[in-house]
Protein backbone atom coordinates (compact mmCIF):
# COMPACT_ATOMS: atom_id res chain seq x y z
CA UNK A 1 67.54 101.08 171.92
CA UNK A 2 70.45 98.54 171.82
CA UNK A 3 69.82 95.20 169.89
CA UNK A 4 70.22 92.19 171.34
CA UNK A 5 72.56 89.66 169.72
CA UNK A 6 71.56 85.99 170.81
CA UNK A 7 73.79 83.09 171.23
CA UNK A 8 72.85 79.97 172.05
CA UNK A 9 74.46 77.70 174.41
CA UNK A 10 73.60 73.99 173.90
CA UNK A 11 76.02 71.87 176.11
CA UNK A 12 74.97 68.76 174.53
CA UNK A 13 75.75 70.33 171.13
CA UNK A 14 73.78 71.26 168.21
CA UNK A 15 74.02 75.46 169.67
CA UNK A 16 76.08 78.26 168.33
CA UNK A 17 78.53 77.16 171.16
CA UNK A 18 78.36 74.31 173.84
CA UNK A 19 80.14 76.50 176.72
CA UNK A 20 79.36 79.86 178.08
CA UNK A 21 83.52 80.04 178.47
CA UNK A 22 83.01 79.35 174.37
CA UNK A 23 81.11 81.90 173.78
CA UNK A 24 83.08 84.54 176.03
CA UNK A 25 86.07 83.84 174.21
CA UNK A 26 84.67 84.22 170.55
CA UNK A 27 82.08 86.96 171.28
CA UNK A 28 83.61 89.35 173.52
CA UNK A 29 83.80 92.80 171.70
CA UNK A 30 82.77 96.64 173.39
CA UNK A 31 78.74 96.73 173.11
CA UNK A 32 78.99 100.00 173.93
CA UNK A 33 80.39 100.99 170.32
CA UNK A 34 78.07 98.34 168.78
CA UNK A 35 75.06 99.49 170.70
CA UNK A 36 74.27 95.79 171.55
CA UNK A 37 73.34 93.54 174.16
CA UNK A 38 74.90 90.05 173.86
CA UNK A 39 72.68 87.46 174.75
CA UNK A 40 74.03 83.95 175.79
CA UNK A 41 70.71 81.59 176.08
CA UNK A 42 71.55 78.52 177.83
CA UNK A 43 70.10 74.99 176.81
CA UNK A 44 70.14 71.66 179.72
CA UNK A 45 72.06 69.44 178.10
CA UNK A 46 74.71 69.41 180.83
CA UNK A 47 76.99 71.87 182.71
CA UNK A 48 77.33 75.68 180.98
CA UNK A 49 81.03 76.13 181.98
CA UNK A 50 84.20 74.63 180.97
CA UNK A 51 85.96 76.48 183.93
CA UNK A 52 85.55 79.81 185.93
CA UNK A 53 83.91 82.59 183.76
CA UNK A 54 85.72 85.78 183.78
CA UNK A 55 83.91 89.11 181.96
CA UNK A 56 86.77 91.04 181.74
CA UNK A 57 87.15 91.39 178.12
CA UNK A 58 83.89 92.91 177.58
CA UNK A 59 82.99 96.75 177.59
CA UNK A 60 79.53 97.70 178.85
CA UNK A 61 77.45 99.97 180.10
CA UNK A 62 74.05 100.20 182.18
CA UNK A 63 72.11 100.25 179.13
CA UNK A 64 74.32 97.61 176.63
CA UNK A 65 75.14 94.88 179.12
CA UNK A 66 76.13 91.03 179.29
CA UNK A 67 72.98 88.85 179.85
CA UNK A 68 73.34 84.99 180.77
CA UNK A 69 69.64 83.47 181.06
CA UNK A 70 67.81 79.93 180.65
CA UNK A 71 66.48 79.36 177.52
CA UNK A 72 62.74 79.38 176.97
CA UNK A 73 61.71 75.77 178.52
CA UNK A 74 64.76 75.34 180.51
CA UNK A 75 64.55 77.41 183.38
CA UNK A 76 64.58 75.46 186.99
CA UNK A 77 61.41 75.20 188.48
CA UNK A 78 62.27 76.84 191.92
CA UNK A 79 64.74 73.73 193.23
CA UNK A 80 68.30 72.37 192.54
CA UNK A 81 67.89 70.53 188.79
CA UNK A 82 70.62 69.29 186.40
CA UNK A 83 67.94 68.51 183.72
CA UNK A 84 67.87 72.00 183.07
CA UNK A 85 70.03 75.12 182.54
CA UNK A 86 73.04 75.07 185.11
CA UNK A 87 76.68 76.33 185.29
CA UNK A 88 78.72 74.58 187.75
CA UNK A 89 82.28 74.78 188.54
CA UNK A 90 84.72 73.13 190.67
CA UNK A 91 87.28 76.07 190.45
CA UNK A 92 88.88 77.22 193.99
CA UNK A 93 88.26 80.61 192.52
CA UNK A 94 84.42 81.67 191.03
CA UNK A 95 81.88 80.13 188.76
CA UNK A 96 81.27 83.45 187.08
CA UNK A 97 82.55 87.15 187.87
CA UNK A 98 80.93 90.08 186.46
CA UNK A 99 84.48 92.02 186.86
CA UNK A 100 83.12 95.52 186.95
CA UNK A 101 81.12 94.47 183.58
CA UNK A 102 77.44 95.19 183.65
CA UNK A 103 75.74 91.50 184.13
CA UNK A 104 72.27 90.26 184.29
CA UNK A 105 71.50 86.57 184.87
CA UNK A 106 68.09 85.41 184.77
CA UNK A 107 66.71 82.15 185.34
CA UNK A 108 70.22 80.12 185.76
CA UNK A 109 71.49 77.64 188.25
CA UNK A 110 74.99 78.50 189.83
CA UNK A 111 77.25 76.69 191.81
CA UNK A 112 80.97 76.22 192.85
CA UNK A 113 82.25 72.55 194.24
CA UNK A 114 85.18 73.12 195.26
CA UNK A 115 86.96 70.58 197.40
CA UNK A 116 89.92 72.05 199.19
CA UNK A 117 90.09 73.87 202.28
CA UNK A 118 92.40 77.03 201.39
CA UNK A 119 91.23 79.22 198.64
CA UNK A 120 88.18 80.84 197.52
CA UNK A 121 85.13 79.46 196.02
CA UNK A 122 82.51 81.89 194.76
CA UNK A 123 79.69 80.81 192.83
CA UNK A 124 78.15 84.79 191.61
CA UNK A 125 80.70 87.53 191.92
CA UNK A 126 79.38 90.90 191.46
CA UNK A 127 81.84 93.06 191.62
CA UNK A 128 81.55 96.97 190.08
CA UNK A 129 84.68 99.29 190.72
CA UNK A 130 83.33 101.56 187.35
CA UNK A 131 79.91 102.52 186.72
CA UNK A 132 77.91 98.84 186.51
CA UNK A 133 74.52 97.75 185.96
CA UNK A 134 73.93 94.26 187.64
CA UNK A 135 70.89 91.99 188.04
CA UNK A 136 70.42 88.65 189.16
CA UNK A 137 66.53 87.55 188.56
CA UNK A 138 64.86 84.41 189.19
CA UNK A 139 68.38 82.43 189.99
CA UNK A 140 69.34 79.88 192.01
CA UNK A 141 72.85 80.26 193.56
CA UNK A 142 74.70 78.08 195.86
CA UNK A 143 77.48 76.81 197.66
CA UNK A 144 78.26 73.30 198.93
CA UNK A 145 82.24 73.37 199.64
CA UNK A 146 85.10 73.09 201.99
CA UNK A 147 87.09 76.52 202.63
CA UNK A 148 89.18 78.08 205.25
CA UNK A 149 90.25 81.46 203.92
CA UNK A 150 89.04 85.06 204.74
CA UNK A 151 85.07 85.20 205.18
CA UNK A 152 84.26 87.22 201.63
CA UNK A 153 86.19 83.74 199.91
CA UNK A 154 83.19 81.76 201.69
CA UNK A 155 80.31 83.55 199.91
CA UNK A 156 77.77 82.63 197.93
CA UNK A 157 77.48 85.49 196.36
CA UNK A 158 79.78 88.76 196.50
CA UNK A 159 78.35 92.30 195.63
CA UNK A 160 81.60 94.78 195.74
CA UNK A 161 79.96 97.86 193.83
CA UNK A 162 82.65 100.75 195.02
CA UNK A 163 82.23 103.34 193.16
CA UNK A 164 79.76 105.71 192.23
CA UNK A 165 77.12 105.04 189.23
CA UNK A 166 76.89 100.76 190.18
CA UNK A 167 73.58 99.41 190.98
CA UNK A 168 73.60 95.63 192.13
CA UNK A 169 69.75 94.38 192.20
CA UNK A 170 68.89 90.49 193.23
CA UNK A 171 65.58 89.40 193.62
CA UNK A 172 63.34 86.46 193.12
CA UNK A 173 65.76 84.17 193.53
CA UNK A 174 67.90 81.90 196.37
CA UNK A 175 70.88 81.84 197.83
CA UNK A 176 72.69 78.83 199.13
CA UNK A 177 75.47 77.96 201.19
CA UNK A 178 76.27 74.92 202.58
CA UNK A 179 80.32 75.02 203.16
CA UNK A 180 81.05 71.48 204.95
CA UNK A 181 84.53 73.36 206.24
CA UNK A 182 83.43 72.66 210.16
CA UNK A 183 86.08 75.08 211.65
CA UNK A 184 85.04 78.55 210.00
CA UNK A 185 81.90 80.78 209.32
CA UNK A 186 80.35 81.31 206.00
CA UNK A 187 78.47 83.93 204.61
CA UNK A 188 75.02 83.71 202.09
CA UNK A 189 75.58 87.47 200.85
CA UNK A 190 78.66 89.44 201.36
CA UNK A 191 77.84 92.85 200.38
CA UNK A 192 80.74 95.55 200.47
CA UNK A 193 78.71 98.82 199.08
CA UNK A 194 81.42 101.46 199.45
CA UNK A 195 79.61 104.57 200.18
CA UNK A 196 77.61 105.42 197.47
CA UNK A 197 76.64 102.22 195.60
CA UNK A 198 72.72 101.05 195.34
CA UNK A 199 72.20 97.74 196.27
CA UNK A 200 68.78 96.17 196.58
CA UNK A 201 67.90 92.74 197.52
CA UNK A 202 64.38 92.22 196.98
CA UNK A 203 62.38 89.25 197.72
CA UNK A 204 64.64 85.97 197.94
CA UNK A 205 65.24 83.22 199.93
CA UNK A 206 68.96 83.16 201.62
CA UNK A 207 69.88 80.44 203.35
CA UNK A 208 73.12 80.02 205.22
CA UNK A 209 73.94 76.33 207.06
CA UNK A 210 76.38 76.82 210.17
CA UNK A 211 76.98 77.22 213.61
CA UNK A 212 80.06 79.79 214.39
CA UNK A 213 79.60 83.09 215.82
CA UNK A 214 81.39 84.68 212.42
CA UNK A 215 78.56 83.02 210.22
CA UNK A 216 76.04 85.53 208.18
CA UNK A 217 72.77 84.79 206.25
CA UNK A 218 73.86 88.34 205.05
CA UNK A 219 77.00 90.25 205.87
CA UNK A 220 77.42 93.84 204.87
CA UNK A 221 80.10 96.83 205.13
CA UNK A 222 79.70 99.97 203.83
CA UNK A 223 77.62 102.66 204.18
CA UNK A 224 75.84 102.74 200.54
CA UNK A 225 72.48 102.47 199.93
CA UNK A 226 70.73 98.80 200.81
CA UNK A 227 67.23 98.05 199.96
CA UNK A 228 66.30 94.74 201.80
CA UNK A 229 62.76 93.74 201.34
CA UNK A 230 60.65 90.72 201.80
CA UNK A 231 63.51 88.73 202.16
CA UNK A 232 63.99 85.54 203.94
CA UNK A 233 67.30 85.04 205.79
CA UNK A 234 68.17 81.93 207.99
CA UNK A 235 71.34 81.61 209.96
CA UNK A 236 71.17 78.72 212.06
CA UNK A 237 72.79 80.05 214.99
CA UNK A 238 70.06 82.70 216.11
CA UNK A 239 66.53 83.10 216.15
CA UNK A 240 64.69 84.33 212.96
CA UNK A 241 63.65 87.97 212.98
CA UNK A 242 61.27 90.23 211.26
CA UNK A 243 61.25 94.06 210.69
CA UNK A 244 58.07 96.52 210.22
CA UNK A 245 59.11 96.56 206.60
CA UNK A 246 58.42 92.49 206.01
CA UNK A 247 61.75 91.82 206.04
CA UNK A 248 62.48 88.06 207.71
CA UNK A 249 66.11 87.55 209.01
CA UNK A 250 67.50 86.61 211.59
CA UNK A 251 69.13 88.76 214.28
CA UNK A 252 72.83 88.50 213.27
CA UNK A 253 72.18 88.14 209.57
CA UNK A 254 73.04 92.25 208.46
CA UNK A 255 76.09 94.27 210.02
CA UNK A 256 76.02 98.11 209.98
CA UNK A 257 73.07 100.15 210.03
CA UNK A 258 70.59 97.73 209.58
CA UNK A 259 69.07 97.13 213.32
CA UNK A 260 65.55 97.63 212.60
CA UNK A 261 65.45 93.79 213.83
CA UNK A 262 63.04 92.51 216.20
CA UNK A 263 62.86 88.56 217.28
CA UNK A 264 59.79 86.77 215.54
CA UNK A 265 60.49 83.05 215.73
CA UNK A 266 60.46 81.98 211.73
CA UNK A 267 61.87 78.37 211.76
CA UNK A 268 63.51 77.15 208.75
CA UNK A 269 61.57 73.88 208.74
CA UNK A 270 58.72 72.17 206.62
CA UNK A 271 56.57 74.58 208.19
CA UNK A 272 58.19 77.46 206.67
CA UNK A 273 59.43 75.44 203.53
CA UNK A 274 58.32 72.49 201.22
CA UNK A 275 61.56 70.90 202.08
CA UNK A 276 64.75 72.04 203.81
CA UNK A 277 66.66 68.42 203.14
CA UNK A 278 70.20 69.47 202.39
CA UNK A 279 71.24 70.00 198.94
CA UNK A 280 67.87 68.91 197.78
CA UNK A 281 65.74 72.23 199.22
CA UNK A 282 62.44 72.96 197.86
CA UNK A 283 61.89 76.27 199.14
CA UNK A 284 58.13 76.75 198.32
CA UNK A 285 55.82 77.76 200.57
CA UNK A 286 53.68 74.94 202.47
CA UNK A 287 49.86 76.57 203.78
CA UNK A 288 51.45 76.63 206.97
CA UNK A 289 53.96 78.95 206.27
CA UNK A 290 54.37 82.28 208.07
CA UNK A 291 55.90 83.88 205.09
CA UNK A 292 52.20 83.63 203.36
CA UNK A 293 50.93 87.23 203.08
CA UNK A 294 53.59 88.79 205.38
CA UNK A 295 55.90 91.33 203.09
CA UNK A 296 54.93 94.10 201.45
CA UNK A 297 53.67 95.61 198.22
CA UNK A 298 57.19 96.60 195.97
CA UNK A 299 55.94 96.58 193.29
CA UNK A 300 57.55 99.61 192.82
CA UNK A 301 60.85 98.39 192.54
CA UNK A 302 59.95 95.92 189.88
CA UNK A 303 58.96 92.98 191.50
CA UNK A 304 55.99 91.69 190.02
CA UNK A 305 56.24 88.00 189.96
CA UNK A 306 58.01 85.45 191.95
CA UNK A 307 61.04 83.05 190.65
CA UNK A 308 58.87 80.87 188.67
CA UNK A 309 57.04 83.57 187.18
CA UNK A 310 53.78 83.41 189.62
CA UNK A 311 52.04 86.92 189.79
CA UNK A 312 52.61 88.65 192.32
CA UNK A 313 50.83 89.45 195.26
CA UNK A 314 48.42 86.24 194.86
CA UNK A 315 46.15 86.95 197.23
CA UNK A 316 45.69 90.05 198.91
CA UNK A 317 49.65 90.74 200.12
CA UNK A 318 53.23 89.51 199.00
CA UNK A 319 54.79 86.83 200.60
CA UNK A 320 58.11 86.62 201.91
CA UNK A 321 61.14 84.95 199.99
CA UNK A 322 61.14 83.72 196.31
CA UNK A 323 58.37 82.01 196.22
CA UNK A 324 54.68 83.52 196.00
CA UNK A 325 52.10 80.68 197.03
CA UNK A 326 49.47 79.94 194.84
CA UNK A 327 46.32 80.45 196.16
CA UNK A 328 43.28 78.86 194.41
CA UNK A 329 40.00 79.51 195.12
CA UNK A 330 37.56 76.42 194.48
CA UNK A 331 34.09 77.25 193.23
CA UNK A 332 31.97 75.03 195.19
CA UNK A 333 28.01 74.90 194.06
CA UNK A 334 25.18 73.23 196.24
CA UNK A 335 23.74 70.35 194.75
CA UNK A 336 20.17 71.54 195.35
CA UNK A 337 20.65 75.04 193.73
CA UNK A 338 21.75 73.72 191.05
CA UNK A 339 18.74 71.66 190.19
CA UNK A 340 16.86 74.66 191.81
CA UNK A 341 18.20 77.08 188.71
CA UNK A 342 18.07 74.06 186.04
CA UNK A 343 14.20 73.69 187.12
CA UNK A 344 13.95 77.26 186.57
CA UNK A 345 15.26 77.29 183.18
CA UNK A 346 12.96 74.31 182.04
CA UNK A 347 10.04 76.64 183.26
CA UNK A 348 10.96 79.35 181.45
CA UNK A 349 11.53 77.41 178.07
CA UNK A 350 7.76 76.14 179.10
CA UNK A 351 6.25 79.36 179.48
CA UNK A 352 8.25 80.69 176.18
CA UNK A 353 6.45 78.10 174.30
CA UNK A 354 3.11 78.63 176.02
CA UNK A 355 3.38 82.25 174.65
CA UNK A 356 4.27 81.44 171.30
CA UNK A 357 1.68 78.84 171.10
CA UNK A 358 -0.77 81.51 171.86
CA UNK A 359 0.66 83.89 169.37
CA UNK A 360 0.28 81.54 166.46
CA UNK A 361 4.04 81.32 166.17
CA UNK A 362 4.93 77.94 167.50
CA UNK A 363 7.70 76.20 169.54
């Protein structure tokens, strides 16, 4: 089993480095040879990146891998937070790209705030043209710029796994993107899966702010593999949909094969959602949400909890999105039994002493 090598990333200082561009720089080395999986542990403190993150310089494989997560204590708490573990940049290119490295994040904040209107701005790019391992696991991922380029450059996330051998999993976790550019689409999820590549998408929350016929919650080419469950998907420009399988999208969200769509109104207001305010979303689940109890049971692909670590199902079926509502069940006791069984009790203890009065023995 490869040993994990832990770095910690403290941007306020006082860490083994105070940037996760820092730590690239000094650490990068094949973990493949070294049988190792580098850890970079992320501290708030303020923002994780100096610039845009490139992999590139790391060898990796499906088993020895690059893995960026929130320290213990400093993971988000399901909603946008710079008192905790982020990585923000303003780059017109990426915040961080995997470039065909194996990657799992876990627990992070990612963002791109990019200003102009011409080139890209990626906050998570995925992208696998060897053999790749990726996961991205209890994240929050958005996107809140300006851009007029080609519709992959307006994604919140890219997964471009071409070849065979790369599996791309996201789950528990949302996607956000909020481009202001008012003349173009933009895309939540732009998944290119070549024609062999696994990709699974597994119970998050993707939402996707627009209203232009080339806007996606979730846009994918390709013929690979895609497992889509329990997954929320708004795209303001169309009704919300569900499938038999629990998945909740709406009915342009997913190009290509996927057309198991039928139209179920699910509104991305506070009925669905704590709060849906822009660029402060709390994407909970309120009592009078339809995503309560609606998905399905996946626990065979892993998912066992939701993106703040809440069991999963909790309550007799899985919920919909990130987020698994918490269900508690108040024990409620009648005044009167209660006095009822404490009378009892007194009437035993009065008959115990009866007996052992009789007996010789005492009280």
């Amino acid at each position: 089993m490869a040993t994990e090598v832990i770095s910690s990333i403290m941007p306020g200082g006082g860490g083994d480095y105070t940037t996760l561009n820092a730590w690239s720089i000094a650490e990068a080395r094949n973990l493949v040879t070294a049988d190792e999986i580098a850890v970079a542990e992320v501290y708030s403190g303020g923002n994780a990146l100096s610039a845009s993150l490139d992999l590139g310089a790391w060898t990796t494989d499906a088993t020895r891998y690059v893995h960026i997560r929130a320290a213990g204590g400093e993971q988000h708490e399901g909603y946008w937070d710079t008192s905790k573990a982020y990585a923000s940049s303003s780059s017109t290119d990426y915040a961080i790209r995997a470039n065909s490295r194996s990657l799992f994040v876990t627990g992070m904040q990612i963002e791109t705030t990019d200003s102009t209107t011409t080139d890209q701005s990626i906050p998570l790019y995925l992208i696998g043209f060897v053999p790749t391992a990726c996961l991205v696991d209890k994240c929050i991922v958005r996107r809140s710029d300006a851009n007029s380029g080609a519709r992959v450059n307006q994604s919140a996330m890219v997964i471009w796994p071409a070849d065979d051998g790369a599996v791309f999993t996201v789950q528990n976790s949302i996607i956000i993107n909020h481009d202001n550019d008012t003349a173009t689409g933009r895309i939540g999820i732009f998944i290119n899966s070549g024609n062999v590549a696994s990709v699974d998408i597994l119970n998050c929350t993707v939402s996707c702010s627009g209203s232009f016929s080339n806007s996606f919650g979730i846009l994918r080419i390709g013929s690979g593999p895609l497992n889509l469950k329990n997954t929320y998907i708004r795209h303001s420009i169309a009704s919300n949909a569900v499938s038999a399988s629990g998945l909740v999208e709406t009915t342009s969200a997913c190009s290509g094969t996927d057309s198991d769509v039928t139209t179920e109104n699910v509104p991305y207001t506070t009925t669905t959602f704590t709060d849906v305010t822009l660029d402060a979303e709390e994407l909970s689940l309120p009592a009078t949400s339809s995503l309560i109890g609606a998905g399905t049971d996946i626990s065979g692909d892993g998912v066992i909890d939701d993106i703040i670590g809440v069991g999963r199902p909790n309550g007799d079926d899985y919920d919909i999105g990130a987020f698994e509502r918490v269900i508690v069940v108040a024990a409620i006791f009648d005044i009167n039994t209660s006095l009822n069984l404490l009378s009892e009790v007194n009437t035993s203890f009065e008959l115990r002493d009866e007996i052992n009065t009789s007996l010789g023995l005492g009280t």
